[in-house]
Protein backbone atom coordinates (compact mmCIF):
# COMPACT_ATOMS: atom_id res chain seq x y z
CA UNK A 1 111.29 123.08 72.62
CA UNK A 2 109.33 126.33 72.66
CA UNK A 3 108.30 126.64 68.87
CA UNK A 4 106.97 122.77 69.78
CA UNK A 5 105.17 124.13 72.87
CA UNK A 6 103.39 126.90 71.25
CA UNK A 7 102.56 124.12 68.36
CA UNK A 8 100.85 121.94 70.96
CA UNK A 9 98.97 125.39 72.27
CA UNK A 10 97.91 126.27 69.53
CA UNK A 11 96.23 122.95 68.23
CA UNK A 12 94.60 121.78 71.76
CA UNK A 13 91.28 122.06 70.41
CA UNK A 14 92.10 119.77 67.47
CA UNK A 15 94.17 117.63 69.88
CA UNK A 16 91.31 117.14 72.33
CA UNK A 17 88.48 116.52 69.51
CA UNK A 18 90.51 114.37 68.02
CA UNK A 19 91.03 111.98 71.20
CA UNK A 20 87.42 111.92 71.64
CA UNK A 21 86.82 110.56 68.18
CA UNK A 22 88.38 107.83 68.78
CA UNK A 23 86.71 107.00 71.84
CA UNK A 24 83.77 106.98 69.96
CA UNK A 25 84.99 103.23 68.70
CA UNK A 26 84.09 100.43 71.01
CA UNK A 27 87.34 98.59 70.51
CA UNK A 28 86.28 96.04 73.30
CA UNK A 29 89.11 93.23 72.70
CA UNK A 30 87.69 90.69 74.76
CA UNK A 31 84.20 90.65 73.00
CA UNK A 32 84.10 89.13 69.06
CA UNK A 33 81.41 91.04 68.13
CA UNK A 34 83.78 93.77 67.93
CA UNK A 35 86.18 92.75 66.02
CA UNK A 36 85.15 94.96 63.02
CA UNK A 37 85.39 98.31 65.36
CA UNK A 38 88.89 97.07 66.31
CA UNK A 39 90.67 97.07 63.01
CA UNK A 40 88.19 99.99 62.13
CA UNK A 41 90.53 101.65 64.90
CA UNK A 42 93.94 100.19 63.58
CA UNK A 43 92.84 102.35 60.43
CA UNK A 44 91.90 105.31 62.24
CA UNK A 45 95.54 104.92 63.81
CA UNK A 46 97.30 104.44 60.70
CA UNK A 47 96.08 107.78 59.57
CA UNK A 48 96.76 109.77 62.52
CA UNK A 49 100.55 108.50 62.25
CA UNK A 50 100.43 109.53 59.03
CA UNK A 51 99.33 112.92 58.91
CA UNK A 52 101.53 113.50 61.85
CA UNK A 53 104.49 113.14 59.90
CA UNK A 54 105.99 108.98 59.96
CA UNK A 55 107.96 107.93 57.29
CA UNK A 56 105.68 105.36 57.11
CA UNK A 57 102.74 103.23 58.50
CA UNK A 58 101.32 99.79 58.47
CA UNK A 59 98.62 97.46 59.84
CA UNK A 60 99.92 93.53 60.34
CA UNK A 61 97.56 90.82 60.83
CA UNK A 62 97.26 88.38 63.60
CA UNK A 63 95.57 85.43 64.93
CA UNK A 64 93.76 88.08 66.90
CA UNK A 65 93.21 91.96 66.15
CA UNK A 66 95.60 94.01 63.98
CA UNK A 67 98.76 95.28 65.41
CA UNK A 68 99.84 99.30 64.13
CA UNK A 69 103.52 99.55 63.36
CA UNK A 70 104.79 103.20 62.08
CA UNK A 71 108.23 104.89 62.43
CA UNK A 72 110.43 107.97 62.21
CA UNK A 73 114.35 107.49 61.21
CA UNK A 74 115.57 110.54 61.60
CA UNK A 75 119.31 109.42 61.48
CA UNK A 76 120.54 105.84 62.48
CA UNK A 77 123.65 107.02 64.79
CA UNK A 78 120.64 108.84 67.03
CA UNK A 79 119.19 106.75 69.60
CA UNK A 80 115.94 105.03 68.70
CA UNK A 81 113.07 105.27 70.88
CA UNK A 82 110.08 102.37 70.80
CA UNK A 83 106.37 103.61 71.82
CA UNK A 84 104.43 100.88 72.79
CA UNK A 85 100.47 101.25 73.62
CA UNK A 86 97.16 99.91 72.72
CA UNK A 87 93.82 101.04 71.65
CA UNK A 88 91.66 98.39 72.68
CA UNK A 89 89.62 98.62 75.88
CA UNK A 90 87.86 96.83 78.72
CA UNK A 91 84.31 95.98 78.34
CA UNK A 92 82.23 98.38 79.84
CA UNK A 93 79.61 96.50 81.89
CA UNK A 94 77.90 96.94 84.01
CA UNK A 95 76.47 99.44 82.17
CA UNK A 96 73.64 101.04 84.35
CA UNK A 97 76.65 102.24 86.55
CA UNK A 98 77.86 105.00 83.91
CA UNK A 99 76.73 108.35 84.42
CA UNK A 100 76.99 108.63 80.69
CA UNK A 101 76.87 106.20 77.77
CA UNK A 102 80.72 104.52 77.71
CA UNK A 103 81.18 105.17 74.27
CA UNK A 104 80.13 108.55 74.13
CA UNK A 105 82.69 110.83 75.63
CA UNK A 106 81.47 113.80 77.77
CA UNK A 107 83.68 115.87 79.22
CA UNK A 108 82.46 117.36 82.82
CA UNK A 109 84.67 119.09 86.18
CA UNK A 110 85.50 116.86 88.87
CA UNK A 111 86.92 118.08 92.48
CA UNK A 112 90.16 116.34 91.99
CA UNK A 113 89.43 117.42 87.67
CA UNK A 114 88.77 120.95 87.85
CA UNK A 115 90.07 121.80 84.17
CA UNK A 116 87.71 118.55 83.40
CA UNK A 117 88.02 115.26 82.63
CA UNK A 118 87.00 113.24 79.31
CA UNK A 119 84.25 110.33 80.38
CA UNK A 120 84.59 107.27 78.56
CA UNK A 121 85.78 103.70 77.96
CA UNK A 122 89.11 103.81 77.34
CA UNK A 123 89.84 107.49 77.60
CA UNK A 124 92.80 106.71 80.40
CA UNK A 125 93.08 102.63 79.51
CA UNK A 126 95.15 103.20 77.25
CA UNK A 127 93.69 105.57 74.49
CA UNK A 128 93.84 108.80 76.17
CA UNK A 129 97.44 107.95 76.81
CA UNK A 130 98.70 106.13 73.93
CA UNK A 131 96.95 109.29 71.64
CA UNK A 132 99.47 111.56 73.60
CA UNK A 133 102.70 110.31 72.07
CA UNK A 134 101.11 110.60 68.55
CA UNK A 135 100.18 114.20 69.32
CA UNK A 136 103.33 114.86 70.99
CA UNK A 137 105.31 113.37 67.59
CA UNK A 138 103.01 115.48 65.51
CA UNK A 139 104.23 118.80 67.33
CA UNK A 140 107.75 118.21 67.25
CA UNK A 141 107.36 116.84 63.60
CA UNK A 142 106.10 120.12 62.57
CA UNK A 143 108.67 122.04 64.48
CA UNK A 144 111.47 120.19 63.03
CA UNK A 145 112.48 119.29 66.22
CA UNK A 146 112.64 115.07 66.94
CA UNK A 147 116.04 114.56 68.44
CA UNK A 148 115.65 110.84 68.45
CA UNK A 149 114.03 107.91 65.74
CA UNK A 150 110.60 106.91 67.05
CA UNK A 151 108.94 104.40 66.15
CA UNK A 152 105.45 103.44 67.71
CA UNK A 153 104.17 99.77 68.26
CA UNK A 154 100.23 99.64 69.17
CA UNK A 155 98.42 96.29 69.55
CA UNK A 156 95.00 95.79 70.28
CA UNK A 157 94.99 92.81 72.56
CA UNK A 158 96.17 93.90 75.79
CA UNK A 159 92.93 93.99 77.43
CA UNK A 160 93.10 90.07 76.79
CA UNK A 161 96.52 89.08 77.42
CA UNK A 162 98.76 90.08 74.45
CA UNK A 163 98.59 86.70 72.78
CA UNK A 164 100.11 87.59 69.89
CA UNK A 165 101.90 90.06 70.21
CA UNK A 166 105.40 87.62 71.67
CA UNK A 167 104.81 86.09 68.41
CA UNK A 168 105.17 89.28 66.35
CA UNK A 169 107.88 90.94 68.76
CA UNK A 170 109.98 87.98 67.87
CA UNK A 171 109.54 87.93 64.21
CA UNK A 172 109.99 91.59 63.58
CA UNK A 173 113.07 91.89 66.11
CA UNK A 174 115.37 93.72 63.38
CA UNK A 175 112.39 96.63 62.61
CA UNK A 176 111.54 96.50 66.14
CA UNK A 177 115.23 97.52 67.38
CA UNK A 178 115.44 100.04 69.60
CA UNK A 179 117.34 102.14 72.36
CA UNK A 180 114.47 101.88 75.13
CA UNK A 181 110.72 101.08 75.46
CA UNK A 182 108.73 104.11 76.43
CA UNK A 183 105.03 103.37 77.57
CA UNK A 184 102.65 105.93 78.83
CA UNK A 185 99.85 102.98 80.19
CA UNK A 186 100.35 103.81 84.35
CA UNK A 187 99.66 106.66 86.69
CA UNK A 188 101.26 109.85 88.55
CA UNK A 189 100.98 110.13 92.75
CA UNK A 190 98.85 113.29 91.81
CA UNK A 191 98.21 116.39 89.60
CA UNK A 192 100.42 118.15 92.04
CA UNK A 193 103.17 115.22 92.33
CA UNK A 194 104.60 113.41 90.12
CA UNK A 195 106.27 110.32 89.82
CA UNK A 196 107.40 107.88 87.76
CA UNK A 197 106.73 103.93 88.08
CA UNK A 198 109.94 101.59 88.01
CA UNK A 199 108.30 98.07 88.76
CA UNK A 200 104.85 96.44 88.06
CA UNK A 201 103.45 93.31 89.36
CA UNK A 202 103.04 90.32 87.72
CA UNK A 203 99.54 88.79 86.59
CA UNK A 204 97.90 84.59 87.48
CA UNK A 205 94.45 84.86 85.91
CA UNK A 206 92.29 81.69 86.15
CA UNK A 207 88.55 80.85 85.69
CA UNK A 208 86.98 78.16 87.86
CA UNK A 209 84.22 75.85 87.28
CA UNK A 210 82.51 73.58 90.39
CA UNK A 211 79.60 70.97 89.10
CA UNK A 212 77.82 69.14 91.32
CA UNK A 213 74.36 67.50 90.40
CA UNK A 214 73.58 66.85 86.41
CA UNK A 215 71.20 68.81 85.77
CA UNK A 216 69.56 72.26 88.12
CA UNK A 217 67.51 70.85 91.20
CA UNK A 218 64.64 71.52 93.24
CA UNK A 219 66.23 73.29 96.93
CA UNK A 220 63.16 71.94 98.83
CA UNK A 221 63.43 68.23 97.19
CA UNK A 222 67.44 68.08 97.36
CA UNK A 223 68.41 70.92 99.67
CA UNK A 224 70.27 69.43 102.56
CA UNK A 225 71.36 66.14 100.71
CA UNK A 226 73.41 66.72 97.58
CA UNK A 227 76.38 69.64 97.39
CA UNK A 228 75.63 72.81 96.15
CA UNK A 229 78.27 74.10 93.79
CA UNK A 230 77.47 77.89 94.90
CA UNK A 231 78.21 77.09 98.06
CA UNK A 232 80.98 74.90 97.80
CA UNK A 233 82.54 77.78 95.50
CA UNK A 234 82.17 79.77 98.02
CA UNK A 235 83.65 78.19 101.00
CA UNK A 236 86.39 76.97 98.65
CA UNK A 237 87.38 80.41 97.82
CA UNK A 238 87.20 81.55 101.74
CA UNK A 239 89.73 78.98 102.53
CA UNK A 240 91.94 80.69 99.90
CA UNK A 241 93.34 83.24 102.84
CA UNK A 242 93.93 82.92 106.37
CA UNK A 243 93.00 84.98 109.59
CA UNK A 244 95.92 87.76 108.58
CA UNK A 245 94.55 87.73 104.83
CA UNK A 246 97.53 85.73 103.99
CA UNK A 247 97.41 83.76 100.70
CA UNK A 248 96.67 79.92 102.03
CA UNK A 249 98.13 78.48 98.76
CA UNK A 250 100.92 75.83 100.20
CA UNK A 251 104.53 76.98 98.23
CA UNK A 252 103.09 80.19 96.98
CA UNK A 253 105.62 82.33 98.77
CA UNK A 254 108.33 80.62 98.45
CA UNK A 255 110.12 83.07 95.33
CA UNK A 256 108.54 86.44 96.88
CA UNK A 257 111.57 88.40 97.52
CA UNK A 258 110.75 90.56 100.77
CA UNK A 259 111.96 94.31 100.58
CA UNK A 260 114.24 95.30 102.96
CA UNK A 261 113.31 97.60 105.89
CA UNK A 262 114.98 100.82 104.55
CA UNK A 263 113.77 99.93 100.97
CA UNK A 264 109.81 99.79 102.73
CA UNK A 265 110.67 103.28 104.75
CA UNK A 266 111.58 104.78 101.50
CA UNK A 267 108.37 103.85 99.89
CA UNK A 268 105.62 104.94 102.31
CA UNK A 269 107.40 108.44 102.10
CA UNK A 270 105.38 109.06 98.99
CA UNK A 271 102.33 111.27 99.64
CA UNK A 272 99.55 109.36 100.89
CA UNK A 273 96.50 109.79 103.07
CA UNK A 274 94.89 106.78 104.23
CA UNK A 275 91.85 108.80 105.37
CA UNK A 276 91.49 110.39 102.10
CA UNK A 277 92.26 106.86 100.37
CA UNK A 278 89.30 105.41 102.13
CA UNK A 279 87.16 108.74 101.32
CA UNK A 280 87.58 108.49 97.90
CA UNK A 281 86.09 104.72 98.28
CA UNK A 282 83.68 105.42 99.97
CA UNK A 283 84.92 102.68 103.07
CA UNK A 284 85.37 102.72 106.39
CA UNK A 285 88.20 100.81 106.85
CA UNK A 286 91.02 98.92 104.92
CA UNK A 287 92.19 95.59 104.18
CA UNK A 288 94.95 93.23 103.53
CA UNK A 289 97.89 91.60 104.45
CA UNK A 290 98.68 92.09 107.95
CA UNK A 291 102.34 94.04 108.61
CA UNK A 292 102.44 95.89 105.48
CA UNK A 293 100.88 99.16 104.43
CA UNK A 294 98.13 100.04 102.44
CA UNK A 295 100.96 101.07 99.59
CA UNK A 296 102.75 98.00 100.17
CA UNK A 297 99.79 95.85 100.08
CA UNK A 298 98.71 97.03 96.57
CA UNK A 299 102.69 97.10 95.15
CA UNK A 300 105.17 95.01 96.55
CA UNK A 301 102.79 92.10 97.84
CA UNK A 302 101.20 89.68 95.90
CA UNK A 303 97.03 89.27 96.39
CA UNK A 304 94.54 87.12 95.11
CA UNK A 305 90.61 88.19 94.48
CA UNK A 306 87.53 87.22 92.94
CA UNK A 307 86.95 89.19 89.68
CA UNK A 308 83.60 87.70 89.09
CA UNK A 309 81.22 85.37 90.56
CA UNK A 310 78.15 83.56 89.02
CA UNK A 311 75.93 80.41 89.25
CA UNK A 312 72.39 79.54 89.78
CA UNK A 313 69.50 81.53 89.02
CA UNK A 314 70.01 85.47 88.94
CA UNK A 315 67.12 86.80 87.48
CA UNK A 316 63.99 88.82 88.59
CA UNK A 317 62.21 87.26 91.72
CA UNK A 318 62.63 83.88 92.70
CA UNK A 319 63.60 80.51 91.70
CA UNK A 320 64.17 77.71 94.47
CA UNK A 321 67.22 75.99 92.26
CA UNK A 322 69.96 74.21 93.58
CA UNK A 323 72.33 74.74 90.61
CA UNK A 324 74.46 72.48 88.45
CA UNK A 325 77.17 74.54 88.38
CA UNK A 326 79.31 77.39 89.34
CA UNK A 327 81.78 79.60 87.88
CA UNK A 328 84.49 82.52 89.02
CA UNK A 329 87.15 84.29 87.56
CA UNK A 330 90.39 84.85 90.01
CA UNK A 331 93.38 86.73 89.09
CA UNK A 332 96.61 86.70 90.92
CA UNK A 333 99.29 89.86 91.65
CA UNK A 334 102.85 88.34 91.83
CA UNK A 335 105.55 90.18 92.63
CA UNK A 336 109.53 90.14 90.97
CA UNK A 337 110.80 86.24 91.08
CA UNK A 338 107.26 84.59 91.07
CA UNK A 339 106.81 82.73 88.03
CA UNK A 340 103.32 83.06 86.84
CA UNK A 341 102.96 79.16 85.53
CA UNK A 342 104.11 77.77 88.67
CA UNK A 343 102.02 79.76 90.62
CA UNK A 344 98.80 79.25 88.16
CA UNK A 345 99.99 75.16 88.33
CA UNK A 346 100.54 75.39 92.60
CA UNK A 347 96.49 77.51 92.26
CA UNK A 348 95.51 74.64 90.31
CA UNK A 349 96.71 71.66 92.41
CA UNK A 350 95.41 73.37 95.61
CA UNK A 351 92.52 74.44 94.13
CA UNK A 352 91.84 70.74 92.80
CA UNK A 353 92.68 69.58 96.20
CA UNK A 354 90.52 71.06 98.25
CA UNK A 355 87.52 70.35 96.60
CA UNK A 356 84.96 67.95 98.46
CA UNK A 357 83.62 65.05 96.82
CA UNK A 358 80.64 65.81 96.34
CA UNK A 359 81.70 68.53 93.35
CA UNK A 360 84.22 67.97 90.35
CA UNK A 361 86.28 71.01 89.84
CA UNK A 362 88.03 72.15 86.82
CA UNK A 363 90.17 75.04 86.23
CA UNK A 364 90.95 77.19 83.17
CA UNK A 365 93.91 79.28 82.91
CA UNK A 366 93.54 82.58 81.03
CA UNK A 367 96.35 84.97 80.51
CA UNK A 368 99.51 85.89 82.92
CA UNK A 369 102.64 87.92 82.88
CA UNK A 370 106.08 88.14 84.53
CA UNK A 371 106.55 91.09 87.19
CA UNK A 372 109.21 93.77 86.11
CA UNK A 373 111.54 96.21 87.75
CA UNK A 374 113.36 98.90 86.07
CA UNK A 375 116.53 100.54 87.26
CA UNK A 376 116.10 104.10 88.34
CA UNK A 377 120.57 104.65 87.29
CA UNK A 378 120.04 104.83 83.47
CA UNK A 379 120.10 106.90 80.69
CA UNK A 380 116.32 106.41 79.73
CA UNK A 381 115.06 106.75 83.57
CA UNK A 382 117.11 109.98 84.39
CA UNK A 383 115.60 111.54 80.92
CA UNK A 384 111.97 110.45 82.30
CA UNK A 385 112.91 112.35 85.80
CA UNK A 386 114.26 115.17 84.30
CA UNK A 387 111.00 115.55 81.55
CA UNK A 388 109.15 115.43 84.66
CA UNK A 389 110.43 118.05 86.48
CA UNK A 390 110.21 120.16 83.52
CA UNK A 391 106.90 120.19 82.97
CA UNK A 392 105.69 119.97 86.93
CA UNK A 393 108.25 122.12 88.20
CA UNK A 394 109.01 119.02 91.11
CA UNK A 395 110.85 115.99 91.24
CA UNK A 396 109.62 113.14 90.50
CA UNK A 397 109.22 110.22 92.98
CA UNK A 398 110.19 106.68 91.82
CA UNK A 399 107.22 104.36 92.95
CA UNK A 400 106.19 100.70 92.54
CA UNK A 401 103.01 100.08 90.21
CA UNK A 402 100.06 97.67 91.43
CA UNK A 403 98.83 96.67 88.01
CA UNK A 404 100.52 94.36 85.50
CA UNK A 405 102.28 94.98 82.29
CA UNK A 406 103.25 91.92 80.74
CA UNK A 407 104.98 93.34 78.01
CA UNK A 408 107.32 94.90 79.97
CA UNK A 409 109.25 91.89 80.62
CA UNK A 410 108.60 90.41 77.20
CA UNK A 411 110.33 93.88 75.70
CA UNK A 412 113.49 92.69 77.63
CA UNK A 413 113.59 89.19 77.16
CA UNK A 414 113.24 89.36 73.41
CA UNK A 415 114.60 92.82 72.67
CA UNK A 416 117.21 93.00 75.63
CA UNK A 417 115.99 96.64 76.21
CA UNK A 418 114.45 98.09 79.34
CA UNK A 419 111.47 100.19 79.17
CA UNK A 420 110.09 103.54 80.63
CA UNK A 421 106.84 103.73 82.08
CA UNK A 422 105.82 107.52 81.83
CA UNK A 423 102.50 107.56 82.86
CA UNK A 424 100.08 110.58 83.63
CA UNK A 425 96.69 109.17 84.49
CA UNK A 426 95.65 108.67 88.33
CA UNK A 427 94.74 105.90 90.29
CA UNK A 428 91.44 107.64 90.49
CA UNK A 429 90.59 107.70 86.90
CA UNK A 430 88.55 104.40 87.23
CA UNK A 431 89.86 102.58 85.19
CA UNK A 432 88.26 99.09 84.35
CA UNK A 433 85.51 100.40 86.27
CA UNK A 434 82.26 102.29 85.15
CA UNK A 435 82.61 105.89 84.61
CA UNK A 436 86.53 105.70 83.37
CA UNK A 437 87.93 109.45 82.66
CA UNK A 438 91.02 111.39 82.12
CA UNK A 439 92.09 114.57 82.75
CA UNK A 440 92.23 116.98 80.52
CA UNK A 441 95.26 118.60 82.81
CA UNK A 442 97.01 115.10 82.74
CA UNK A 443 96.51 114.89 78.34
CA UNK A 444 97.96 118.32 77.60
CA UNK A 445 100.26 117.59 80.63
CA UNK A 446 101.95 114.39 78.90
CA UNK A 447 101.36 115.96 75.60
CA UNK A 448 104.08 118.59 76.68
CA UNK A 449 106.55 116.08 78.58
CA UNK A 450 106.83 113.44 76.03
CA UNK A 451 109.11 116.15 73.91
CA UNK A 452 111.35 116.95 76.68
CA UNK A 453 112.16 112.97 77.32
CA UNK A 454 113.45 112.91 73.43
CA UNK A 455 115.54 116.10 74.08
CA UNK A 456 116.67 114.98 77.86
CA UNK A 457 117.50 111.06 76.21
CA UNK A 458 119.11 112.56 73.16
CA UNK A 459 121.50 114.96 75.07
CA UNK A 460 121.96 112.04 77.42
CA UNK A 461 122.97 109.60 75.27
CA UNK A 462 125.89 111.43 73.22
């Protein structure tokens, strides 16, 4: 471990540049006018792994963007380790909210980034942290020191929903069969604390269409007589909670397993200050479900919001239109035992229900995902802890992740394996959001713990 520590030293400079090269790419999944700069970064990729030492590396095709497949056998009786990550990123609008362009990293000091943090689409989602396991291979492959097989699966559609990638998983299961999963795509409590996340929320994500009139009307002619879309969107989606922010969605809580008391005690211990929470946000207050905390609300619960909300006329000045139609996207958190197409069928029903009759309604589901929760007992999860505490120098806490990973519970369905989720970014890092960074602390930091999880799995699993 130390020749592969001074390796990773010595070549942070090159590590760091390198990162921010790729960066550079706008590998915006969602958005088909980028579907060049996508496999433009499944090539970048491909050389990386290469020059880092694989015994080999290859680009597959899909229906969608290119997946990256490379591996290491070192010796089949070792355990083999599967990386997964991906290099494509959320768009970055709106884009007058970035303090600097999105795809054209700066690097500046923050309070909670002192060392600095990299600014830039992608740079924690999931670049920044997929780049670390290549890096971290690299050093132990020149230091003759990789005490498992690795082999590294990185798609480029998770931004959109993975669409392809079940497809792939299951017609590659022989190359793709591995020990454990390990997946650096989540966050740490803090620079000062880490911790580890054993379960993720599931994902419902539907898009919404209300039409009312045929064509856009005059408000002064037809205000007051005919239903306007907007609003009928609007009180629609109000009706969607209750007084106690309570999802309103008859039979939506009927496979929500509730934690028990002891098991809720144990998770508010983790370091948390509300005041600092709303700080940070800038707000003066919180909200959610009433009777559960602020970490409960955004881990163990499931929500519902608006991700996006449009109709009408939204342009300078003013138009006095009463619109044909109106749109939002809404996206669902479900926790462990809700199945995401019965609750994007029960959204739809409701949804469809509720609308008056002066509007037809429609709704479009988009992409969704099982919830996951890994055991904190094993082999792969006590090799995590113990990584951790090598390179922080404190335990680390086992905590429940608000974001969703579909491919967590696709990796056990198809593969049968559990999987790791080693993350080092913070839930500060903005992710999704304008002026996305990681720090350069948490790069170098995962850069030097990813080793110590081979050596800590390897030893473990003799």
């Amino acid at each position: 471990m130390k020749a592969t520590l001074e390796y990773i030293q010595s070549n942070k400079d090159r590590f760091l540049e390198e990162l921010i090269e790729l960066l550079k790419i706008p590998s915006i999944s969602a958005d088909p006018a980028y579907k060049d700069e996508l496999v433009r970064t499944a090539d970048v990729l491909i050389d990386r792994l290469l020059e880092a030492g694989v015994d080999f590396a290859e680009q597959y095709d899909t229906p969608g963007h290119p997946i990256v497949y490379a591996e290491c056998i070192v010796d089949p009786d070792l355990p083999t380790v599967l990386v997964y990550g991906h290099y494509d990123v959320q768009p970055p609008d709106p884009l007058n909210l970035w303090d600097s362009p999105p795809f054209e990293p700066v690097i500046k000091k923050t309070e909670i980034h002192p060392e600095g943090a990299i600014f830039a689409r992608g740079s924690c989602d999931d670049k920044g942290q997929m780049y670390m396991h290549i890096k971290a291979f690299e050093a132990m492959a020149e230091t003759n020191n990789v005490p498992c097989n690795i082999k590294f699966l990185l798609e480029g559609e998770e931004e959109v929903g993975s669409d392809n990638l079940g497809d792939f998983i299951s017609a590659h299961q022989e190359m793709l069969t591995c020990d454990v999963v390990l997946v650096s795509d989540t966050s740490i409590i803090s620079n000062d604390q880490p911790s580890i996340t054993v379960g993720l929320r599931g994902l419902s994500y539907v898009e919404v269409e209300v039409t009312g009139p045929n064509k856009d009307l005059h408000s002064g002619v037809y205000g007051g007589g005919v239903a306007n879309p907007v609003n009928v969107l609007c009180e629609m989606i109000a009706s969607l909670k209750d007084e106690d922010k309570r999802i309103a969605i008859p039979g939506f809580y009927d496979d929500v397993i509730d934690l028990s008391d002891a098991e809720r005690a144990e998770m508010n211990k983790a370091p948390f200050s509300l005041e600092q929470y709303k700080k940070e946000l800038n707000v003066d207050d919180v909200e959610g479900e009433k009777g559960y905390t602020t970490l409960e609300r955004t881990s163990i619960r499931p929500t519902l919001d608006v991700n996006g909300i449009w109709g009408g006329y939204i342009g300078e000045g003013a138009k006095t239109v009463l619109p044909s139609k109106a749109y939002a996207k809404i996206s669902m958190r479900l926790v462990p035992n809700q199945d995401e197409p019965t609750i994007t069928k029960l959204f739809q029903e409701h949804f469809e229900s509720i609308a008056p009759a002066g509007v037809k309604v429609k709704v479009t589901p988009h992409h969704g995902g099982k919830a996951a929760v890994t055991p904190t007992d094993t082999p792969e999860y006590l090799a995590a802890a113990r990584a951790m505490k090598d390179a922080f120098g404190k335990e680390a806490i086992p905590v429940r992740g608000g974001g969703s990973i579909p491919i967590v519970a696709l990796f056990e369905d198809i593969l049968e394996v559990k999987t790791v989720l080693m993350g080092f970014g913070l839930d500060s890092d903005d992710i999704h959001s304008p002026n996305e960074h990681y720090g350069i602390f948490n790069y170098f930091k995962g850069i030097e713990t990813i080793p110590a999880f081979y050596k800590h799995y390897a030893d473990l699993k003799k």
